[in-house]
Every structure is written in structure tokens, then in C-alpha cells.
PDB file of N, CA and C in Angstrom:
ATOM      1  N   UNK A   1     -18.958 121.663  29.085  1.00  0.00           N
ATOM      2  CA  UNK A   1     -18.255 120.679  29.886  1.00  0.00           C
ATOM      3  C   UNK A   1     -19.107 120.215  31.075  1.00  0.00           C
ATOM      4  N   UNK A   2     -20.140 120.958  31.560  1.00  0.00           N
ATOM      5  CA  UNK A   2     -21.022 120.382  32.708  1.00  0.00           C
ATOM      6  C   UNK A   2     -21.274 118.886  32.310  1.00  0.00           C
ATOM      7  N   UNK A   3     -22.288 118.733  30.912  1.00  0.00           N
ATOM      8  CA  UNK A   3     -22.889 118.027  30.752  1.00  0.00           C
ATOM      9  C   UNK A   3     -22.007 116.452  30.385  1.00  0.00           C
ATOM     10  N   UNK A   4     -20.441 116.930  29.999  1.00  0.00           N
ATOM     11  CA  UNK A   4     -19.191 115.814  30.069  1.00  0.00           C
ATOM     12  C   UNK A   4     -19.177 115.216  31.782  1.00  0.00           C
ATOM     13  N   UNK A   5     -19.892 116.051  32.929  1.00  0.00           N
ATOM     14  CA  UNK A   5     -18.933 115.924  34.341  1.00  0.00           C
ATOM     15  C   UNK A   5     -20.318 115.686  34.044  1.00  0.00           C
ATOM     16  N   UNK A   6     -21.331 115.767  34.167  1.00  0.00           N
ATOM     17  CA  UNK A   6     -22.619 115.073  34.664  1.00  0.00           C
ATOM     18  C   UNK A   6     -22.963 113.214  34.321  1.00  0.00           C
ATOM     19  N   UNK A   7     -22.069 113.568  32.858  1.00  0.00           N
ATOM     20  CA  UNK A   7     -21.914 112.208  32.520  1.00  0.00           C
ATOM     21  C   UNK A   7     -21.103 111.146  33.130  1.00  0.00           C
ATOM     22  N   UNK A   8     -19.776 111.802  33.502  1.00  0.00           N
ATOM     23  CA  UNK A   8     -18.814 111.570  34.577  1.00  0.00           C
ATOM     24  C   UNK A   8     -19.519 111.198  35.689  1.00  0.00           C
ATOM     25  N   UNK A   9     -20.260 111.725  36.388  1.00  0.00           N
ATOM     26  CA  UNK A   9     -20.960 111.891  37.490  1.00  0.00           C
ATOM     27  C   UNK A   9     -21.654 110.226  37.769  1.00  0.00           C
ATOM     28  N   UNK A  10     -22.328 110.218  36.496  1.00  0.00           N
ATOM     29  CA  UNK A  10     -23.389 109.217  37.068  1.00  0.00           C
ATOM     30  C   UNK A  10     -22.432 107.888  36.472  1.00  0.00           C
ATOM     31  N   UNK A  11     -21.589 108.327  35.859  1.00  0.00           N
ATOM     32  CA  UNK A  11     -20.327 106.616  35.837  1.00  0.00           C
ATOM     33  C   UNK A  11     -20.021 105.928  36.766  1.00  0.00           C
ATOM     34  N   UNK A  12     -19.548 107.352  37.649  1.00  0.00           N
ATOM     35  CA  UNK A  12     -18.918 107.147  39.139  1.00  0.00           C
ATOM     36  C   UNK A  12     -19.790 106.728  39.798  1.00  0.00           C
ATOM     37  N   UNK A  13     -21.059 106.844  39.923  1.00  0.00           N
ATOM     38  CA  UNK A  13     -21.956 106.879  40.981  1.00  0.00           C
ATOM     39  C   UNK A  13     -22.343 105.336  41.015  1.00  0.00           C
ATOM     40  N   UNK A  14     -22.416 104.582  39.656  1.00  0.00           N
ATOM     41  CA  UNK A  14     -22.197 103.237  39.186  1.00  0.00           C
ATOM     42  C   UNK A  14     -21.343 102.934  40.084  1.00  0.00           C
ATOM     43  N   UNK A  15     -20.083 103.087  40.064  1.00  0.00           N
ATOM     44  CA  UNK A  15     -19.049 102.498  40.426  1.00  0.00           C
ATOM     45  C   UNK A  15     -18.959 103.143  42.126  1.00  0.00           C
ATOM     46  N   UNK A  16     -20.105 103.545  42.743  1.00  0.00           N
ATOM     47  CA  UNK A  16     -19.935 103.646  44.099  1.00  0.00           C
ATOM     48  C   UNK A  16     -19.273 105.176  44.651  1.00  0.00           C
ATOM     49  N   UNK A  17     -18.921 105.983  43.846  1.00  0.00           N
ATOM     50  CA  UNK A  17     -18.034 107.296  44.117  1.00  0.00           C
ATOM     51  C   UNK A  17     -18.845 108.544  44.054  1.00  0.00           C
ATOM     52  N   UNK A  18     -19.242 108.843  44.906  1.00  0.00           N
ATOM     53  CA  UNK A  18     -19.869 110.137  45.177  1.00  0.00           C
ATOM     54  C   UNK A  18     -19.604 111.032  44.645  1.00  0.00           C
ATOM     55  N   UNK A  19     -19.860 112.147  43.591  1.00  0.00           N
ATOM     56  CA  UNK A  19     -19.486 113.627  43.348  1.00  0.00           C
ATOM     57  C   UNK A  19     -20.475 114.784  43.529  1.00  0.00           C
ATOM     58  N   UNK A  20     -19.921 115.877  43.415  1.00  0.00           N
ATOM     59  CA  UNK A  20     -20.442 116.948  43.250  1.00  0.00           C
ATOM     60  C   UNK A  20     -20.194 117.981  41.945  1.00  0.00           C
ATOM     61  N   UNK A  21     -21.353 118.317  40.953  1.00  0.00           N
ATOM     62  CA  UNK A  21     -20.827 118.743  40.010  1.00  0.00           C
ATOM     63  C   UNK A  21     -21.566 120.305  40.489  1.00  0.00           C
ATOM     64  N   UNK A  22     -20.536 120.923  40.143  1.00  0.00           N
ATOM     65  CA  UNK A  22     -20.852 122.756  40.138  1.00  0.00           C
ATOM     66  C   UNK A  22     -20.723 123.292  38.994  1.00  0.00           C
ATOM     67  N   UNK A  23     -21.712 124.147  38.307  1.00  0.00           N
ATOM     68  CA  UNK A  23     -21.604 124.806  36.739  1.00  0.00           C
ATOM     69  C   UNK A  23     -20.843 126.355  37.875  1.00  0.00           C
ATOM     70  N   UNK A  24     -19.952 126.095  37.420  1.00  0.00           N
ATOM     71  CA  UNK A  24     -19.209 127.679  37.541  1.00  0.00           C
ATOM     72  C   UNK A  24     -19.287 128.654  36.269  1.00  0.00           C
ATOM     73  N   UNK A  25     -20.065 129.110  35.960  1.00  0.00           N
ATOM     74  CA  UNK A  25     -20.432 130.036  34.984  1.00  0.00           C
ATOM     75  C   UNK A  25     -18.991 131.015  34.860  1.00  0.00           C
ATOM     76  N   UNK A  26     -18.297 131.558  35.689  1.00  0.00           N
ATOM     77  CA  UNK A  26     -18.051 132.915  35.501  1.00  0.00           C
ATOM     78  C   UNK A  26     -16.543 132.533  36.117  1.00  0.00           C
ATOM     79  N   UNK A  27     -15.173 132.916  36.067  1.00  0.00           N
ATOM     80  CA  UNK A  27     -14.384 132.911  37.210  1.00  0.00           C
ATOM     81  C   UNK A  27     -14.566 134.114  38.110  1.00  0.00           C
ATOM     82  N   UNK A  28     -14.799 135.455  37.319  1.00  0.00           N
ATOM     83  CA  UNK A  28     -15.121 136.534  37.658  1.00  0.00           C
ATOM     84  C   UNK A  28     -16.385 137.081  37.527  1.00  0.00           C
ATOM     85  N   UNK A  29     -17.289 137.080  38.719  1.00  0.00           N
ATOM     86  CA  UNK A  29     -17.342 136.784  39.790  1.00  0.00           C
ATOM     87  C   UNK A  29     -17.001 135.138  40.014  1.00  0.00           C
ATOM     88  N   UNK A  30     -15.767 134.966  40.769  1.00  0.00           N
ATOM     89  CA  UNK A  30     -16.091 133.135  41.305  1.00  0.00           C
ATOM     90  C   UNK A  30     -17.073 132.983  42.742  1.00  0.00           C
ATOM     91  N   UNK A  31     -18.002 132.259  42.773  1.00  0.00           N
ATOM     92  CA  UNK A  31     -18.288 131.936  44.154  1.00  0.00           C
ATOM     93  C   UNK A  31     -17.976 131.335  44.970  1.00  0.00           C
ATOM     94  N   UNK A  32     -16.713 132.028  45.621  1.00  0.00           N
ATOM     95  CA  UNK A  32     -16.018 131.370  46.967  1.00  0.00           C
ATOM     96  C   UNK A  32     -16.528 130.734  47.611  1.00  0.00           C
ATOM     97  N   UNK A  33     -17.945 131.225  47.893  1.00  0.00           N
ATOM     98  CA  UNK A  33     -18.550 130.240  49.286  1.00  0.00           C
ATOM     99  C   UNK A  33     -19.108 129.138  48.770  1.00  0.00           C
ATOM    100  N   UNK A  34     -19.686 129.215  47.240  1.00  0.00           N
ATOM    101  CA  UNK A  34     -19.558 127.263  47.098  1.00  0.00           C
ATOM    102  C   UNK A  34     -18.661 126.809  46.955  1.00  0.00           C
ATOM    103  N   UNK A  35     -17.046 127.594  46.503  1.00  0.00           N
ATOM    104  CA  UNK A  35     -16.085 127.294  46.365  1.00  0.00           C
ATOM    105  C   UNK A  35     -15.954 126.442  47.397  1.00  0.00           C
ATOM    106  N   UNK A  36     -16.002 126.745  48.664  1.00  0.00           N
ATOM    107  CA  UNK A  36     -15.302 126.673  49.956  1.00  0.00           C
ATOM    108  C   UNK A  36     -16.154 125.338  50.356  1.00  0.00           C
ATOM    109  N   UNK A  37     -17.746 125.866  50.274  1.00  0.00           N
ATOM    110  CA  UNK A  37     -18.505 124.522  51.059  1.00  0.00           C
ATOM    111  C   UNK A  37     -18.174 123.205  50.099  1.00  0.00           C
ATOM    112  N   UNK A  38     -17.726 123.086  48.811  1.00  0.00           N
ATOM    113  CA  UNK A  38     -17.691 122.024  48.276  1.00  0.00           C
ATOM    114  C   UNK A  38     -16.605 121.400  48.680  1.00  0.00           C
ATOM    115  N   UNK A  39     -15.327 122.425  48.768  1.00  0.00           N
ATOM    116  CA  UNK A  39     -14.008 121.839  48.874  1.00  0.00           C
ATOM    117  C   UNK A  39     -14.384 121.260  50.357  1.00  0.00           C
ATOM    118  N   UNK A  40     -14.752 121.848  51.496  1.00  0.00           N
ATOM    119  CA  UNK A  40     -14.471 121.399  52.421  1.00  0.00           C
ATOM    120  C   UNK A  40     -15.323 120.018  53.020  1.00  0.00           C
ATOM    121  N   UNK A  41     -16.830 120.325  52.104  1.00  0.00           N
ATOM    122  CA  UNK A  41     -17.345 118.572  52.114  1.00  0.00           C
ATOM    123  C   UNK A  41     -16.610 117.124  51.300  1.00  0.00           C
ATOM    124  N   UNK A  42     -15.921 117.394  50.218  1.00  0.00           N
ATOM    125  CA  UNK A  42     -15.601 116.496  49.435  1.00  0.00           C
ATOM    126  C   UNK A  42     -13.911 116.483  49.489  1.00  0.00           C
ATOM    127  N   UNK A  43     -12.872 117.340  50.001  1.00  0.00           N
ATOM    128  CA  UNK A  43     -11.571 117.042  50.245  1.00  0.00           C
ATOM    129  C   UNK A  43     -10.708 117.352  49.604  1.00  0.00           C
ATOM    130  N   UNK A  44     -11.393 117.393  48.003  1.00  0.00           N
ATOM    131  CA  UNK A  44     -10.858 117.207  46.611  1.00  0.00           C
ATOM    132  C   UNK A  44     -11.649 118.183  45.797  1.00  0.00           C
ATOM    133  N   UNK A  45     -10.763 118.205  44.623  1.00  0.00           N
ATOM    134  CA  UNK A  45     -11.499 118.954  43.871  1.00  0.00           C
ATOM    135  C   UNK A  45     -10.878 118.499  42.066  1.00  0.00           C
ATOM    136  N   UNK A  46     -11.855 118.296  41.238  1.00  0.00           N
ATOM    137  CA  UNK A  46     -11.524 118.416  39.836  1.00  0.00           C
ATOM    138  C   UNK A  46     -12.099 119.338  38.884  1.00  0.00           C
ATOM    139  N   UNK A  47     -11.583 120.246  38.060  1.00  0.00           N
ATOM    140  CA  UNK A  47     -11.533 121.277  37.554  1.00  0.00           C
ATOM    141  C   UNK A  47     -11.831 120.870  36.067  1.00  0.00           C
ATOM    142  N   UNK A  48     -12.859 121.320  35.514  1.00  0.00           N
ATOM    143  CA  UNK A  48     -13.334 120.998  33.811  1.00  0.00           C
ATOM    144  C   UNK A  48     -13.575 122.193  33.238  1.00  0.00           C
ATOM    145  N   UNK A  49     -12.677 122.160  32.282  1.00  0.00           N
ATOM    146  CA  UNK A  49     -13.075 123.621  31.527  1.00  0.00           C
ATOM    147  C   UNK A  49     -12.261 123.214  30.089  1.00  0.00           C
ATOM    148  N   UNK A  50     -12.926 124.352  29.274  1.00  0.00           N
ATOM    149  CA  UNK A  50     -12.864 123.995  27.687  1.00  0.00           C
ATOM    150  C   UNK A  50     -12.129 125.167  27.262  1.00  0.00           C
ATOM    151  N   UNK A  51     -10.758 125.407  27.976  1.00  0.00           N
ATOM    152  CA  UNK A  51      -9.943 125.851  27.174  1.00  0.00           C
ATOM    153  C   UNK A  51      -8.480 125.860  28.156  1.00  0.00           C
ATOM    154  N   UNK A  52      -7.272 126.413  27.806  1.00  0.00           N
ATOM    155  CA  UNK A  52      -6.428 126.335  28.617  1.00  0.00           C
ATOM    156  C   UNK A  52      -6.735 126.679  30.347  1.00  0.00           C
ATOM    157  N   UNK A  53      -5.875 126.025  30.736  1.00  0.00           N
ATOM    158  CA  UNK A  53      -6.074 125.024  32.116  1.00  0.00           C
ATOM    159  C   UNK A  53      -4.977 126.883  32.857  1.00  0.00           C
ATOM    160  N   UNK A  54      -3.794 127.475  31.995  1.00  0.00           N
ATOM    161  CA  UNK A  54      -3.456 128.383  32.208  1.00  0.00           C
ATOM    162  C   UNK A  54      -4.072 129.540  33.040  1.00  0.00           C
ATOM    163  N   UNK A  55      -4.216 129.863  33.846  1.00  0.00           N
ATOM    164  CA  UNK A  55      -4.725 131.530  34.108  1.00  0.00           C
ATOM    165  C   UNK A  55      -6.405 131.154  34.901  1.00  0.00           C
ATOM    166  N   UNK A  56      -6.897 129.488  34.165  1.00  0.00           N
ATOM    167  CA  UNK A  56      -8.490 129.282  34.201  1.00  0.00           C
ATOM    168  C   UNK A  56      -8.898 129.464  35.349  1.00  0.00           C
ATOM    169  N   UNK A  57     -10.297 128.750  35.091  1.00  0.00           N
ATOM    170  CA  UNK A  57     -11.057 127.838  36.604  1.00  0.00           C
ATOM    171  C   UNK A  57     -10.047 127.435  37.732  1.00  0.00           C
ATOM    172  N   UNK A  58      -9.424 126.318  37.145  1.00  0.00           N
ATOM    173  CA  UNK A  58      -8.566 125.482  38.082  1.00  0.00           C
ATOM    174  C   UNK A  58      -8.273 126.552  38.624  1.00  0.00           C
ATOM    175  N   UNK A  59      -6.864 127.170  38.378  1.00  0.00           N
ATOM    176  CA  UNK A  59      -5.895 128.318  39.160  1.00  0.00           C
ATOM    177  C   UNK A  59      -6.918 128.886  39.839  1.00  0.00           C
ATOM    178  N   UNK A  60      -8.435 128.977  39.487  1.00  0.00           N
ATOM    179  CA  UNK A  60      -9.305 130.557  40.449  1.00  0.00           C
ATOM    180  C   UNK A  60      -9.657 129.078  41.437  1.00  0.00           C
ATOM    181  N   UNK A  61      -9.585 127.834  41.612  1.00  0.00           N
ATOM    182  CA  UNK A  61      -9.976 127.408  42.337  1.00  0.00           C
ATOM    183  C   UNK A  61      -9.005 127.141  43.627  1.00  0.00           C
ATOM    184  N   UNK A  62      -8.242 126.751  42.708  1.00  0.00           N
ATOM    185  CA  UNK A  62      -6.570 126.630  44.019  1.00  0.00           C
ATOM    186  C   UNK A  62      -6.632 127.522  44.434  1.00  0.00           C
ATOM    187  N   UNK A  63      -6.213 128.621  44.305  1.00  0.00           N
ATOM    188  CA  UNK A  63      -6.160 130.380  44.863  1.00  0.00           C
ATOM    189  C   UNK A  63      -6.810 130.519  46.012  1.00  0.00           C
ATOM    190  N   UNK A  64      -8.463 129.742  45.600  1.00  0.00           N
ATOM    191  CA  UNK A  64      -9.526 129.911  46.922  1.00  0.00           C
ATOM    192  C   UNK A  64      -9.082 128.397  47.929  1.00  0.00           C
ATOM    193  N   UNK A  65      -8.384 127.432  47.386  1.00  0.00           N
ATOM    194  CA  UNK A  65      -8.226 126.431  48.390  1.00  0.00           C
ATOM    195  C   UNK A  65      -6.892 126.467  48.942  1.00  0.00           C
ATOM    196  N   UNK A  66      -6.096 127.001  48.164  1.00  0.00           N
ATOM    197  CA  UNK A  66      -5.129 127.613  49.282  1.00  0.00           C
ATOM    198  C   UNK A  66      -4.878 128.528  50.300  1.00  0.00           C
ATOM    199  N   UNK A  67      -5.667 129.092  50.003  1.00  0.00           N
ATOM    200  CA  UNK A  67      -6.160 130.192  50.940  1.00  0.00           C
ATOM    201  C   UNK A  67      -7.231 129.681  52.063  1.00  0.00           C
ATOM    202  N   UNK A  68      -7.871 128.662  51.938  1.00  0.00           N
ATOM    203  CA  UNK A  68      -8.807 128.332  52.800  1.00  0.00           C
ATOM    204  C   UNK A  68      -8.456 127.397  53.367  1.00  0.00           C
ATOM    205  N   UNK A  69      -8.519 126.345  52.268  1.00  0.00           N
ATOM    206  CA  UNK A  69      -8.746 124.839  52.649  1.00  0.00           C
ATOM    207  C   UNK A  69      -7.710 123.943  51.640  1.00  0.00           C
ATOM    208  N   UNK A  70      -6.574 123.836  51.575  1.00  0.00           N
ATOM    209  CA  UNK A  70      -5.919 123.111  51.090  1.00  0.00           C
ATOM    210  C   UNK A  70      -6.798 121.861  50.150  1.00  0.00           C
ATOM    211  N   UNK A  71      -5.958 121.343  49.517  1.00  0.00           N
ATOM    212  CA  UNK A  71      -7.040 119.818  48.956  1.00  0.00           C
ATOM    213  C   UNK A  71      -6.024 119.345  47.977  1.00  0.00           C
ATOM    214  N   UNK A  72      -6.301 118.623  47.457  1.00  0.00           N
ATOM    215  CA  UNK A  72      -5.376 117.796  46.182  1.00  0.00           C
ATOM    216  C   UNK A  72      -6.722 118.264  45.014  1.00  0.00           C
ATOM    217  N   UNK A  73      -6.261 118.660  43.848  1.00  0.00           N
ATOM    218  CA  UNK A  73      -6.609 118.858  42.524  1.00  0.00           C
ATOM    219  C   UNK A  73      -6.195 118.568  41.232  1.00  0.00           C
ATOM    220  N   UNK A  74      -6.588 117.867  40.670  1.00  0.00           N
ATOM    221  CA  UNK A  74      -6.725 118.160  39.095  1.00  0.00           C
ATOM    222  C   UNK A  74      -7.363 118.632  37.937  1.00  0.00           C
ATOM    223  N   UNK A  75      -6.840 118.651  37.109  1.00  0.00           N
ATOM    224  CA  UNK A  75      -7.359 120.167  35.991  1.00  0.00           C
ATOM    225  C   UNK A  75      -7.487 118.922  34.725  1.00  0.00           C
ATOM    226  N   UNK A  76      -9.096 119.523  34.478  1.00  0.00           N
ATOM    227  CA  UNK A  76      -8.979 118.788  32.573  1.00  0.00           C
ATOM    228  C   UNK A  76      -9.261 120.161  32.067  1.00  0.00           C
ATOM    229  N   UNK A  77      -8.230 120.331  31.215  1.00  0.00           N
ATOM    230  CA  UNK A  77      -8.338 121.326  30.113  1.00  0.00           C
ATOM    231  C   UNK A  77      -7.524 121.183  29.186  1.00  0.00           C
ATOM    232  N   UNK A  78      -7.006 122.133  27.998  1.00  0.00           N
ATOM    233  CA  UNK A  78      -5.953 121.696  27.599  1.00  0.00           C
ATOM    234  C   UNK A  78      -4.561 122.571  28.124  1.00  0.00           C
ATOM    235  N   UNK A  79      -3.351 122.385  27.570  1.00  0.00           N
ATOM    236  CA  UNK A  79      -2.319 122.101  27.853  1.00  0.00           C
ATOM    237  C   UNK A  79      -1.587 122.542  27.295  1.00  0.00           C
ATOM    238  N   UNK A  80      -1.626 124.273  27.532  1.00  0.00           N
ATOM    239  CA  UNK A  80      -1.048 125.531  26.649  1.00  0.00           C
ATOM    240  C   UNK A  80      -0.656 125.378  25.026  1.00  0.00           C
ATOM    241  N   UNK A  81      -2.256 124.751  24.595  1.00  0.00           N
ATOM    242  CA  UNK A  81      -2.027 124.693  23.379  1.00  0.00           C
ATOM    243  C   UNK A  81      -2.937 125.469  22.250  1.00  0.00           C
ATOM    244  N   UNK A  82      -3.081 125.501  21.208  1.00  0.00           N
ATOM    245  CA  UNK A  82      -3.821 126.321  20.634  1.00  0.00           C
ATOM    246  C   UNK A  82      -5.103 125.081  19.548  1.00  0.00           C
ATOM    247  N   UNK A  83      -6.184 125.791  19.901  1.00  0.00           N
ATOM    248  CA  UNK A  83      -6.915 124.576  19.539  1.00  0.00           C
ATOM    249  C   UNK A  83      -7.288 124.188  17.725  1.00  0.00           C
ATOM    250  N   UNK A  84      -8.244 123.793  17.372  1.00  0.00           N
ATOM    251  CA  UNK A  84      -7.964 123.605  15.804  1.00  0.00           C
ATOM    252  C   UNK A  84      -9.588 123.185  15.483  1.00  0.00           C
ATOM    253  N   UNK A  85      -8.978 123.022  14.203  1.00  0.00           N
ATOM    254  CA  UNK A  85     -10.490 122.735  13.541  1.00  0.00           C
ATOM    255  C   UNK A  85     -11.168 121.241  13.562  1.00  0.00           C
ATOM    256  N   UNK A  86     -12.328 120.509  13.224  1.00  0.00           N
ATOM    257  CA  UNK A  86     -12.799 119.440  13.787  1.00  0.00           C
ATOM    258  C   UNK A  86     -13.869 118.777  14.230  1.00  0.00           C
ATOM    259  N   UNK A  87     -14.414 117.861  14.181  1.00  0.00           N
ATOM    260  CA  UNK A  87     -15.913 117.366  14.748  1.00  0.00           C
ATOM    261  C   UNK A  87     -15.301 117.432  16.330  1.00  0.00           C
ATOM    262  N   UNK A  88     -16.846 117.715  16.779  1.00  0.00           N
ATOM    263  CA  UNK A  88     -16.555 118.554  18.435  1.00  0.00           C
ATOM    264  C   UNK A  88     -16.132 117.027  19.064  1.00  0.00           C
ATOM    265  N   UNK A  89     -16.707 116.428  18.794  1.00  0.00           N
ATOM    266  CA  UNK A  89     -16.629 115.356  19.806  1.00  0.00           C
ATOM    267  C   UNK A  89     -14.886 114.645  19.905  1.00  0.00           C
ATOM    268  N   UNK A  90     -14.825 114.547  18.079  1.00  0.00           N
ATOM    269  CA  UNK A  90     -12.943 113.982  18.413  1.00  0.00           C
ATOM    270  C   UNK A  90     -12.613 115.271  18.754  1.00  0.00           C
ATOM    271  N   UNK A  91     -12.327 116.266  18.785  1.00  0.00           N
ATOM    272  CA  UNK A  91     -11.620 117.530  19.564  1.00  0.00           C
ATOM    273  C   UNK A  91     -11.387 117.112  21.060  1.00  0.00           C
ATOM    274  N   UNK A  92     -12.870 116.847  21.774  1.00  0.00           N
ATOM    275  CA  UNK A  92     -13.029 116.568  22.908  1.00  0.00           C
ATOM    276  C   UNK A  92     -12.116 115.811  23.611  1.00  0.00           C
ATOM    277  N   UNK A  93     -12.015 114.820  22.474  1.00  0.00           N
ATOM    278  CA  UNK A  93     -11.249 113.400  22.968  1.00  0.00           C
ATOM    279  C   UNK A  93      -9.551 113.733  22.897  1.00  0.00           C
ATOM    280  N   UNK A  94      -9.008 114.337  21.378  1.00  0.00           N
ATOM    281  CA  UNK A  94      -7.602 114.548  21.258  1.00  0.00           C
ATOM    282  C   UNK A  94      -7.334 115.489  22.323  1.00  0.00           C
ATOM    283  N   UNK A  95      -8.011 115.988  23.050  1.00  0.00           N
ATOM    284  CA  UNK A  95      -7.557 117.379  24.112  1.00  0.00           C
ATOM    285  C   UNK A  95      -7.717 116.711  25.056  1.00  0.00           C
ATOM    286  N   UNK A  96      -8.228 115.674  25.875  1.00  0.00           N
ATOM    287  CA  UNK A  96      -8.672 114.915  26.848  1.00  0.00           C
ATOM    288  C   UNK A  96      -9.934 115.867  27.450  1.00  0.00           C
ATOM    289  N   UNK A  97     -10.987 116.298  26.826  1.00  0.00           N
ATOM    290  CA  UNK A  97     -11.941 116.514  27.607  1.00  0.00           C
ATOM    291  C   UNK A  97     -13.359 115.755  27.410  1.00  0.00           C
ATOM    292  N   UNK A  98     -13.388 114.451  27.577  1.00  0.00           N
ATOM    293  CA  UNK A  98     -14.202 113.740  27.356  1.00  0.00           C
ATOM    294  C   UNK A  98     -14.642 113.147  28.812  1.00  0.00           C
ATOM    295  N   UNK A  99     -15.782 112.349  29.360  1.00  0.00           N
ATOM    296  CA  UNK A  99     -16.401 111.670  30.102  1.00  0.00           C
ATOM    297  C   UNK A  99     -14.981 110.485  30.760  1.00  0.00           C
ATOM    298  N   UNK A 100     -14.532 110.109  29.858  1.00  0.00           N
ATOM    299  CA  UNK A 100     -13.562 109.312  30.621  1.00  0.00           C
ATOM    300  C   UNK A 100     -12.153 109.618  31.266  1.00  0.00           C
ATOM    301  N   UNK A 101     -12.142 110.849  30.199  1.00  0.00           N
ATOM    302  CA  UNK A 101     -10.865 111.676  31.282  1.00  0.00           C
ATOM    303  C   UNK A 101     -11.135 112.296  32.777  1.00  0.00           C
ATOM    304  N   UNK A 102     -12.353 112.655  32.237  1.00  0.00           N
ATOM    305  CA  UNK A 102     -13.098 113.220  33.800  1.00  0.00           C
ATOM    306  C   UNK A 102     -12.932 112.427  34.639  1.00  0.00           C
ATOM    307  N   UNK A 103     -13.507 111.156  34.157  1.00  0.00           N
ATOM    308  CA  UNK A 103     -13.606 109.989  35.567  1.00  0.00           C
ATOM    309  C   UNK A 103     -12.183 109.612  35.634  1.00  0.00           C
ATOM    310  N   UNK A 104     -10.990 109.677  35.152  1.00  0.00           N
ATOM    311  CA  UNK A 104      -9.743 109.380  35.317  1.00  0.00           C
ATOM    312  C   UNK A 104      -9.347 110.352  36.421  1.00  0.00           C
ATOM    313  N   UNK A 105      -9.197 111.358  36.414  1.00  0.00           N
ATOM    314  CA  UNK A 105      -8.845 113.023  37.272  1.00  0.00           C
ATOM    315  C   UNK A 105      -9.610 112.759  38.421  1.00  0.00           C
ATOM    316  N   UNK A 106     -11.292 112.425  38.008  1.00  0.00           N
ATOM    317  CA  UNK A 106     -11.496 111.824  39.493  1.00  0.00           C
ATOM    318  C   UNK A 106     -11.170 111.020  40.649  1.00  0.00           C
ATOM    319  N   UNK A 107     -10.872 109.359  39.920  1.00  0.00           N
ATOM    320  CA  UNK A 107     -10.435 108.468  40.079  1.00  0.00           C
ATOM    321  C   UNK A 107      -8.742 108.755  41.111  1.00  0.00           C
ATOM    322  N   UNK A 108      -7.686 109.890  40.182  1.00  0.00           N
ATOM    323  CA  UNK A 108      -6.663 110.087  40.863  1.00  0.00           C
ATOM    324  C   UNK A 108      -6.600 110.914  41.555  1.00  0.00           C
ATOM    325  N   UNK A 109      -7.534 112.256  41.740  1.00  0.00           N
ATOM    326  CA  UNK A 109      -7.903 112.982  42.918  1.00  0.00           C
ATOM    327  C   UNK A 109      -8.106 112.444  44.035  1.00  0.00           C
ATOM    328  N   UNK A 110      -8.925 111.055  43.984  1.00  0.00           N
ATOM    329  CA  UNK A 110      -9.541 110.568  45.056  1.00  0.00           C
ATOM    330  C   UNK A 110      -8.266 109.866  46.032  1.00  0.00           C
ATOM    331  N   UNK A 111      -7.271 109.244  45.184  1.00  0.00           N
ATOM    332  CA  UNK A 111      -6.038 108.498  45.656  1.00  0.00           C
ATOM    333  C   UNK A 111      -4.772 109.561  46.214  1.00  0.00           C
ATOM    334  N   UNK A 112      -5.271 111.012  45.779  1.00  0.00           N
ATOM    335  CA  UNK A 112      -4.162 111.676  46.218  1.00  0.00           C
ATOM    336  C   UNK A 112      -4.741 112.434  48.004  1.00  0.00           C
ATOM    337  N   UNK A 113      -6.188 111.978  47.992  1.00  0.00           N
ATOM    338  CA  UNK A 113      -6.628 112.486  49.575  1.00  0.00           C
ATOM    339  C   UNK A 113      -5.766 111.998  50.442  1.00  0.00           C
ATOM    340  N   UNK A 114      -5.989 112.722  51.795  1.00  0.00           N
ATOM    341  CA  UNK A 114      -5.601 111.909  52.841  1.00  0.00           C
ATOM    342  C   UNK A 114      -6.656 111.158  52.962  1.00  0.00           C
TER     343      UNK A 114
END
């Protein structure tokens, strides 16, 4: 999914919108303190991960921004469902984890800032 938000990345950047993409390898260990310096430079935060959105990333990220730094978030993952068989790329798309969902989550992250 990096390389979906990198793609994301440079859409936005077209269209004038600054991001920051972080490969979070691990939730456990998560790294709070980029956790923290990202949330608190950028306001916002969007969450990409390739499997339920349940228990994931997202939740280990809120956890650390509620605790710190509040923010508005959204999550692309899927949607307590169980996944299936398939060429990767339509998978990508029927689950919404494609380049344009990204930039969508971005797009409404950005409108839910103060």
C-alpha cells in the first residue's frame, strides 16, 4: 500500500496538496514519535493498510492522536470483511484500496480540519 499512497502522493501534489507518506512497517512496535511529529505538522491523518481497518494501523494511530494530538482521520482498508480470490489489482479496486480512494480520504480529511 506505500507504493498506492506514493502514487496518491504525487496526484495530490499535481493538484497543489501537500502530503506526507510514512511506511509504518510494524503496529507493534508503532513509532509514536513519527506518529506524533507527523500528526502535529500536517493536522490530519490518513491511514492505508491492506487488510481490515478493525483492531489495524488506523485504531494504533488514533490511540496515539488521542492521546496526544487530536486530528480528523480516515481509514482505507477494508470493512470487516473477508477477502477473496482475484487479479490483485481489481481486488484493490472492489475493496477501495486503490490510488484514487487514497486521494478521496485525503481530499475529505483535508475538509474535516479546522
Amino acid at each position: 500500500m506505500v507504493w498506492k499512497s506514493i502514487e496518491a502522493g504525487k496526484i495530490l501534489e499535481e493538484k497543489g496538496i501537500s502530503v506526507e507518506v510514512i511506511n509504518m512497517h510494524t503496529i507493534k512496535p508503532l513509532d509514536v514519535q513519527a506518529v506524533i511529529a507527523s500528526i502535529t505538522k500536517t493536522k490530519c491523518a490518513v491511514t492505508v493498510e491492506e487488510h481490515n481497518i478493525i483492531g489495524g494501523l488506523g485504531d494504533a494511530i488514533a490511540q496515539v492522536a488521542a492521546k496526544n494530538f487530536p486530528i480528523p482521520i480516515e481509514y482505507i482498508g477494508t470493512n470487516d470483511t473477508f477477502g477473496e480470490s482475484g487479479k490483485p489489482t481489481e481486488l484493490l479496486t472492489k475493496y477501495g484500496l486503490d490510488t484514487p480512494n487514497i486521494i478521496a480520504a485525503v481530499e475529505k480529511v483535508l475538509g474535516r480540519k479546522n
